[in-house]
PDB file of N, CA and C in Angstrom:
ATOM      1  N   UNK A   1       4.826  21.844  43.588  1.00  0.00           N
ATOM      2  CA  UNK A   1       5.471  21.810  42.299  1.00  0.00           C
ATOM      3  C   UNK A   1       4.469  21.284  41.269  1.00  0.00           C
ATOM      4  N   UNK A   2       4.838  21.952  40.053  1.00  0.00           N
ATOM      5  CA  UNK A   2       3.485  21.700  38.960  1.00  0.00           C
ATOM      6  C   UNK A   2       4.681  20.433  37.792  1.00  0.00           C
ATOM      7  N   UNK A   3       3.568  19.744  37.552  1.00  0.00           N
ATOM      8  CA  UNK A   3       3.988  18.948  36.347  1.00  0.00           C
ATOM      9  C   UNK A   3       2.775  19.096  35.421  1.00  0.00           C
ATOM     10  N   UNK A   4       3.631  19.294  34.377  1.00  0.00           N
ATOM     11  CA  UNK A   4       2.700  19.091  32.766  1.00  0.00           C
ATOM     12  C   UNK A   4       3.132  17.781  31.866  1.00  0.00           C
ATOM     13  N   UNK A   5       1.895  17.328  31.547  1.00  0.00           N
ATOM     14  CA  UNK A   5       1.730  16.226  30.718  1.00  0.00           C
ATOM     15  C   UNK A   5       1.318  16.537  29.582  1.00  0.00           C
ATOM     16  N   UNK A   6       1.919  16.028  28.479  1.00  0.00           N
ATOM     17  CA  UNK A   6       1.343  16.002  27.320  1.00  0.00           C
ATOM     18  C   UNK A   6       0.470  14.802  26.310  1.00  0.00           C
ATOM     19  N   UNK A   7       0.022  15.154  25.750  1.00  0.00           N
ATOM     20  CA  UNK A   7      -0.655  13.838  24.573  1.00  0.00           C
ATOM     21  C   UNK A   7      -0.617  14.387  22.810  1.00  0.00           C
ATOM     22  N   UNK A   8      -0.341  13.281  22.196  1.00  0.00           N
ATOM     23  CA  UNK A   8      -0.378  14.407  21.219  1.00  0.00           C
ATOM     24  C   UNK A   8      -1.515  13.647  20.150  1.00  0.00           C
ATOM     25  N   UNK A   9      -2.565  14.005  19.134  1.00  0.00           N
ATOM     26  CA  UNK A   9      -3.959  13.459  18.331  1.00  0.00           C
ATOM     27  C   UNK A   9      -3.453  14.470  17.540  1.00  0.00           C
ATOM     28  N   UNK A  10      -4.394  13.456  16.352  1.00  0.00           N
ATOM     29  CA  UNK A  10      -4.561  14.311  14.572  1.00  0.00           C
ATOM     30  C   UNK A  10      -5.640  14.315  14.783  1.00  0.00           C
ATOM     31  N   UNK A  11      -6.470  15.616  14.189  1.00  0.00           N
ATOM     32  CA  UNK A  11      -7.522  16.231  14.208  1.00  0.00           C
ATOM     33  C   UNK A  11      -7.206  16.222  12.565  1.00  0.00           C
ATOM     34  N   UNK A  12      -9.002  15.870  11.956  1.00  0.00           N
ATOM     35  CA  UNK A  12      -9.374  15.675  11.050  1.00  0.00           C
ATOM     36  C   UNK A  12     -10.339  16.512  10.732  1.00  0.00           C
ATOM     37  N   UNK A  13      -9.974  17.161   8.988  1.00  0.00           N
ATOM     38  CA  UNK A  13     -11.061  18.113   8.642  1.00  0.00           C
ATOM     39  C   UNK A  13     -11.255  17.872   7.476  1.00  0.00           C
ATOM     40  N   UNK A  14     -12.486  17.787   6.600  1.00  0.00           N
ATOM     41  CA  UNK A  14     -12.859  18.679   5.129  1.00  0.00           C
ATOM     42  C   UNK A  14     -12.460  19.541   4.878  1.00  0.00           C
ATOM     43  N   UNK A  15     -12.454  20.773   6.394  1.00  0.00           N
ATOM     44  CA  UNK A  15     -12.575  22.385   5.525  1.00  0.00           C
ATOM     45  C   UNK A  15     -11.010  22.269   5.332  1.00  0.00           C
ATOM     46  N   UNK A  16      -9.718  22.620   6.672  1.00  0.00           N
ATOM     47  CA  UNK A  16      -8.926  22.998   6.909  1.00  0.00           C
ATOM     48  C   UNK A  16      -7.809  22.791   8.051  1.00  0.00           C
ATOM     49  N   UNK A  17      -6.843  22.727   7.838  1.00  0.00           N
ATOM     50  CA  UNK A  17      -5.990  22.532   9.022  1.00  0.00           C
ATOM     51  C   UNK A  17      -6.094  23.358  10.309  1.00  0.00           C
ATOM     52  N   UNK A  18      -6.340  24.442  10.317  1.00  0.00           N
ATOM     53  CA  UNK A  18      -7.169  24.921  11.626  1.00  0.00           C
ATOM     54  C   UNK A  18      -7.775  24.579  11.898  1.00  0.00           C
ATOM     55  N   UNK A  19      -9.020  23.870  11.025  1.00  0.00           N
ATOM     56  CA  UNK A  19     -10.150  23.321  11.963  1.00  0.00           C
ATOM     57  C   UNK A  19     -10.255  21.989  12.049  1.00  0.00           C
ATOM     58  N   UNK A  20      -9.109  21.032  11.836  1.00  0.00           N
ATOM     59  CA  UNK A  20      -8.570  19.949  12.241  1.00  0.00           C
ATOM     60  C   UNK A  20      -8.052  19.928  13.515  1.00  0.00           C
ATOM     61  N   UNK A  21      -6.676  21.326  13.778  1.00  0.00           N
ATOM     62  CA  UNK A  21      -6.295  21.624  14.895  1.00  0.00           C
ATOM     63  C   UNK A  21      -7.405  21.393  15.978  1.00  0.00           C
ATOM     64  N   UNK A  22      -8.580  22.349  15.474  1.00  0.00           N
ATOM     65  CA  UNK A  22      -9.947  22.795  16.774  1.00  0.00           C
ATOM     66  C   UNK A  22     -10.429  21.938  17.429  1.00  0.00           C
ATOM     67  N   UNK A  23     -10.701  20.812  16.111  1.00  0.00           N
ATOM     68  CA  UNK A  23     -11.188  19.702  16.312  1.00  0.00           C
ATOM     69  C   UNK A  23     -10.659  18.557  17.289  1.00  0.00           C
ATOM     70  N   UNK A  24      -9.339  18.179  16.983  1.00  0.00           N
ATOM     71  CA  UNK A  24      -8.463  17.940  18.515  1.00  0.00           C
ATOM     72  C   UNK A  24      -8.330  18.654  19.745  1.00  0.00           C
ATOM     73  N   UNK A  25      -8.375  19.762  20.073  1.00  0.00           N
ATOM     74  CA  UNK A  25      -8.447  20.525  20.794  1.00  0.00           C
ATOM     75  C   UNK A  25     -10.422  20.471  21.586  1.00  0.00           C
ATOM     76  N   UNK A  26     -10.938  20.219  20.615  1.00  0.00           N
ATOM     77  CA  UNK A  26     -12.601  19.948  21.170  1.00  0.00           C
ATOM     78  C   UNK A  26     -12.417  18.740  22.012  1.00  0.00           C
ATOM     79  N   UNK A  27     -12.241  17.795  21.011  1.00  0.00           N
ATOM     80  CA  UNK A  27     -12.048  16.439  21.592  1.00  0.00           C
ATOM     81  C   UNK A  27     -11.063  16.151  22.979  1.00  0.00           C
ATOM     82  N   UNK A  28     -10.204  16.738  23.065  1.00  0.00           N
ATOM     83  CA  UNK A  28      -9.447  16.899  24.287  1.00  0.00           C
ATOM     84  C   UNK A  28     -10.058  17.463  25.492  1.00  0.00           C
ATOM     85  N   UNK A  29     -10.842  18.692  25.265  1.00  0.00           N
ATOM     86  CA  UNK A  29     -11.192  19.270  26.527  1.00  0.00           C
ATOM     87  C   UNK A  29     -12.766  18.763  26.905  1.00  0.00           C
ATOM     88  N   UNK A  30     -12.924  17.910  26.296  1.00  0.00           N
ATOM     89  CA  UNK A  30     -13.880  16.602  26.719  1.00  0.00           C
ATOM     90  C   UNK A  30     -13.852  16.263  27.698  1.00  0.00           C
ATOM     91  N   UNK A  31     -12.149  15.666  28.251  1.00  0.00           N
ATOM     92  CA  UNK A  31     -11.969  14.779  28.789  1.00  0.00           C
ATOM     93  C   UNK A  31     -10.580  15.018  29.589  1.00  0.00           C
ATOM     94  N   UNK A  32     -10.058  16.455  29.484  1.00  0.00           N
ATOM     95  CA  UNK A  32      -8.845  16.988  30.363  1.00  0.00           C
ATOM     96  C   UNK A  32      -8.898  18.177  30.732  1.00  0.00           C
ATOM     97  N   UNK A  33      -8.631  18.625  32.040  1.00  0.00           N
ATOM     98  CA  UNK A  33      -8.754  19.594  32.637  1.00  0.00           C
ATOM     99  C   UNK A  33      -7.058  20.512  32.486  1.00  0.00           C
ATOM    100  N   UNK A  34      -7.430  21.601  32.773  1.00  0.00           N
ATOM    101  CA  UNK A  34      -6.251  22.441  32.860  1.00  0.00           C
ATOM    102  C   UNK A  34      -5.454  22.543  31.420  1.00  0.00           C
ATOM    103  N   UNK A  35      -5.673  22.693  30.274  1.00  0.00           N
ATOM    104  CA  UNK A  35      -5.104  22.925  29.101  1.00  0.00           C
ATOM    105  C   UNK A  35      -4.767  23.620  29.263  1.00  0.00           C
ATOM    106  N   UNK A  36      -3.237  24.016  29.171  1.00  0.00           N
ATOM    107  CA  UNK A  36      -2.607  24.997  29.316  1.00  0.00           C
ATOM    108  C   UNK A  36      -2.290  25.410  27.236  1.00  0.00           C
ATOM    109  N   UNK A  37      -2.543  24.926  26.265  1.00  0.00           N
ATOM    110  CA  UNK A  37      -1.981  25.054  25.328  1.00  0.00           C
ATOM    111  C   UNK A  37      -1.182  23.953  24.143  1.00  0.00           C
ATOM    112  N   UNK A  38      -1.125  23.750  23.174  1.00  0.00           N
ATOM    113  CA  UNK A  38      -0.720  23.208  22.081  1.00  0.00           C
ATOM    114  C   UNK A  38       0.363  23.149  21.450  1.00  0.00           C
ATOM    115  N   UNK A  39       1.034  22.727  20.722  1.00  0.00           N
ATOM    116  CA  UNK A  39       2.130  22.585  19.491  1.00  0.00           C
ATOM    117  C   UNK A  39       1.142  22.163  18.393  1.00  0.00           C
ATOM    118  N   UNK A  40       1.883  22.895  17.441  1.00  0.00           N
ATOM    119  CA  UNK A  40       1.481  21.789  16.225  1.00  0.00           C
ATOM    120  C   UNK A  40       2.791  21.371  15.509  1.00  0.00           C
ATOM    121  N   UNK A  41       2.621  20.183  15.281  1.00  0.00           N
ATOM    122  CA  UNK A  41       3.833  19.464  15.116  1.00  0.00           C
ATOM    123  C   UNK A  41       3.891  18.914  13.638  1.00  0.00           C
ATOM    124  N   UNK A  42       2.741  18.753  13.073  1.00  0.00           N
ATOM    125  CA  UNK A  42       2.908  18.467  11.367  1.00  0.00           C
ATOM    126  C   UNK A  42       1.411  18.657  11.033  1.00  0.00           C
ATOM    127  N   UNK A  43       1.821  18.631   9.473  1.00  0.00           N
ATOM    128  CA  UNK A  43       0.104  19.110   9.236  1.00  0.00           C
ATOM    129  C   UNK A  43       0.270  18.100   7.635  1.00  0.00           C
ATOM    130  N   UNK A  44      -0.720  17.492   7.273  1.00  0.00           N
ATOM    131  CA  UNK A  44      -0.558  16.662   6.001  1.00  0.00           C
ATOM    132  C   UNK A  44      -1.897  16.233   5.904  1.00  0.00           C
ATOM    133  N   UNK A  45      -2.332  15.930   4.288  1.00  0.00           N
ATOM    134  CA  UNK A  45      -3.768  15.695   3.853  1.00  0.00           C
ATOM    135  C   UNK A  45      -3.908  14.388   2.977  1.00  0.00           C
ATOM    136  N   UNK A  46      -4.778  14.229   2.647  1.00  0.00           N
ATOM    137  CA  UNK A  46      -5.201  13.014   1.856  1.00  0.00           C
ATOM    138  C   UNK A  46      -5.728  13.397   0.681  1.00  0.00           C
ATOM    139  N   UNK A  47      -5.602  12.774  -0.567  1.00  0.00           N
ATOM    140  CA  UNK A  47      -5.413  13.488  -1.539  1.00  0.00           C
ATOM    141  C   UNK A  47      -6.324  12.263  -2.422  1.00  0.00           C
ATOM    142  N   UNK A  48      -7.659  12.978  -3.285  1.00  0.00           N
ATOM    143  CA  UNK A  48      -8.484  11.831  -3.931  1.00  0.00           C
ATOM    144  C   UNK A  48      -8.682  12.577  -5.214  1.00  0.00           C
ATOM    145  N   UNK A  49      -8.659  11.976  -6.322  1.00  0.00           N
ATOM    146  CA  UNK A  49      -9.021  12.575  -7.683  1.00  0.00           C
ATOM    147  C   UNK A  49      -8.341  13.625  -7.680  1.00  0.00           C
ATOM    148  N   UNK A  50      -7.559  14.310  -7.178  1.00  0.00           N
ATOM    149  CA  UNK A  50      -6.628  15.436  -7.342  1.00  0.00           C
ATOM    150  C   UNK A  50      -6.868  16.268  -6.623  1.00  0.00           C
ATOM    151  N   UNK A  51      -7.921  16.202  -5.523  1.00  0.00           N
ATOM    152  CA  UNK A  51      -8.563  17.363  -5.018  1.00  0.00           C
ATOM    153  C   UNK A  51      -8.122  16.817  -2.981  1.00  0.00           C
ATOM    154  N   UNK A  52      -8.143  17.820  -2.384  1.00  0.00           N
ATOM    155  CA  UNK A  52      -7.520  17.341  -0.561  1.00  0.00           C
ATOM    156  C   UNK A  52      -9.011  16.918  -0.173  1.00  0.00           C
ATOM    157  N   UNK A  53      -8.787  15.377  -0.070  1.00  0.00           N
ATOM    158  CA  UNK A  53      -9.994  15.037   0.725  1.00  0.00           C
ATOM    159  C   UNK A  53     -10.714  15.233   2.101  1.00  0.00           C
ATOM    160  N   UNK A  54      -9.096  15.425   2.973  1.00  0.00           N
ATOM    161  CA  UNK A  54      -9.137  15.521   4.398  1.00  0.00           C
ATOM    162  C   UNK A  54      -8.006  16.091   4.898  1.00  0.00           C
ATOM    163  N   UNK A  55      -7.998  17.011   5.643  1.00  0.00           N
ATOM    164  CA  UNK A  55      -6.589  17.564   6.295  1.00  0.00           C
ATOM    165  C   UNK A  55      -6.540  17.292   7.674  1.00  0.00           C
ATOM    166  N   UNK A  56      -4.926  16.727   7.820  1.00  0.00           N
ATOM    167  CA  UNK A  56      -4.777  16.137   9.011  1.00  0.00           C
ATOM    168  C   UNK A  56      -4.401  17.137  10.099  1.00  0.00           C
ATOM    169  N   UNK A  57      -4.072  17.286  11.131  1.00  0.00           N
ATOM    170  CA  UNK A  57      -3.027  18.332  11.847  1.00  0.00           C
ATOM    171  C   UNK A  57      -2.959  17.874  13.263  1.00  0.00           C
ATOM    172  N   UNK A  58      -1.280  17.644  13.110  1.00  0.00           N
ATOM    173  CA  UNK A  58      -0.843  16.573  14.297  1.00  0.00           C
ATOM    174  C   UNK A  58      -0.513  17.993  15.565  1.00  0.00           C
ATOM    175  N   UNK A  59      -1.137  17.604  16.520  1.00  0.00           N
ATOM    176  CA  UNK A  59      -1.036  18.776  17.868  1.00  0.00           C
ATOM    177  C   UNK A  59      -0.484  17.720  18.799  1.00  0.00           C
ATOM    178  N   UNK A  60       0.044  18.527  19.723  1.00  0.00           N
ATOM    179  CA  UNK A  60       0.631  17.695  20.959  1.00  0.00           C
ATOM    180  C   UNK A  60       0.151  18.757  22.207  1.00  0.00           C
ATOM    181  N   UNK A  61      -0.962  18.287  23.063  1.00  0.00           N
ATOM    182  CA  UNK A  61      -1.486  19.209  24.019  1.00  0.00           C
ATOM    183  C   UNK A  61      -1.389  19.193  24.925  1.00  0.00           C
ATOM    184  N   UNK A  62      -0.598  20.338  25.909  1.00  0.00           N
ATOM    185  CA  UNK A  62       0.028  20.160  27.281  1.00  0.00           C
ATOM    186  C   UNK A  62      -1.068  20.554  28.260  1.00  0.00           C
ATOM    187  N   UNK A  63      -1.172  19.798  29.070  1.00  0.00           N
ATOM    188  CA  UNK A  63      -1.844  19.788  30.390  1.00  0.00           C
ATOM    189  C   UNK A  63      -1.231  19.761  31.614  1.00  0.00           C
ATOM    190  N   UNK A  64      -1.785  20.875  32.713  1.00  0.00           N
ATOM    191  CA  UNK A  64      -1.380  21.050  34.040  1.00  0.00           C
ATOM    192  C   UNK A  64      -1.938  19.598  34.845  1.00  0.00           C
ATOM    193  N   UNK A  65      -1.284  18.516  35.369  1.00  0.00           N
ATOM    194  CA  UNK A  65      -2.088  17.358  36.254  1.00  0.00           C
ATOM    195  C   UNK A  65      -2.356  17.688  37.682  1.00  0.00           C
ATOM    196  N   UNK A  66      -3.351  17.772  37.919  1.00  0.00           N
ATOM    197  CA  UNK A  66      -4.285  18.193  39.176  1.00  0.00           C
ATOM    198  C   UNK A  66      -4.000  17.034  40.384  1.00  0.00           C
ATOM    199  N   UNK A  67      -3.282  17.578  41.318  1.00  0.00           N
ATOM    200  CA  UNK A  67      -3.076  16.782  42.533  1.00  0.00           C
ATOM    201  C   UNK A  67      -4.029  16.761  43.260  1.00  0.00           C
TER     202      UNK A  67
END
């Protein structure tokens, strides 16, 4: 029988919320095997002089755990 675990990180970008997403998704498969896939669960930015300083994008990434 398979169990999946999840974790969920904000990935941080300059450009874009996709590549905030990526960016969590890099950082994850660093350090976890078997990614089966993602949610994205909110996406929100930081906002300086009027202009988006940084875009956030909250993922929650499910993993197969290896017996």
């Amino acid at each position: 029988m398979a169990v999946i675990k999840t974790i969920d990180l904000v990935g941080v970008s300059t450009n874009s919320w996709r590549d905030a997403a990526h960016k969590a998704l890099d950082e994850a498969s660093k350090t976890l095997r078997g990614i089966e896939g993602f949610d994205v669960l909110e996406t929100s930015a930081i906002v300086e002089d009027n202009e988006i300083a940084e875009y956030h994008t909250h993922v929650r990434i499910r993993f197969r755990l290896d017996r």
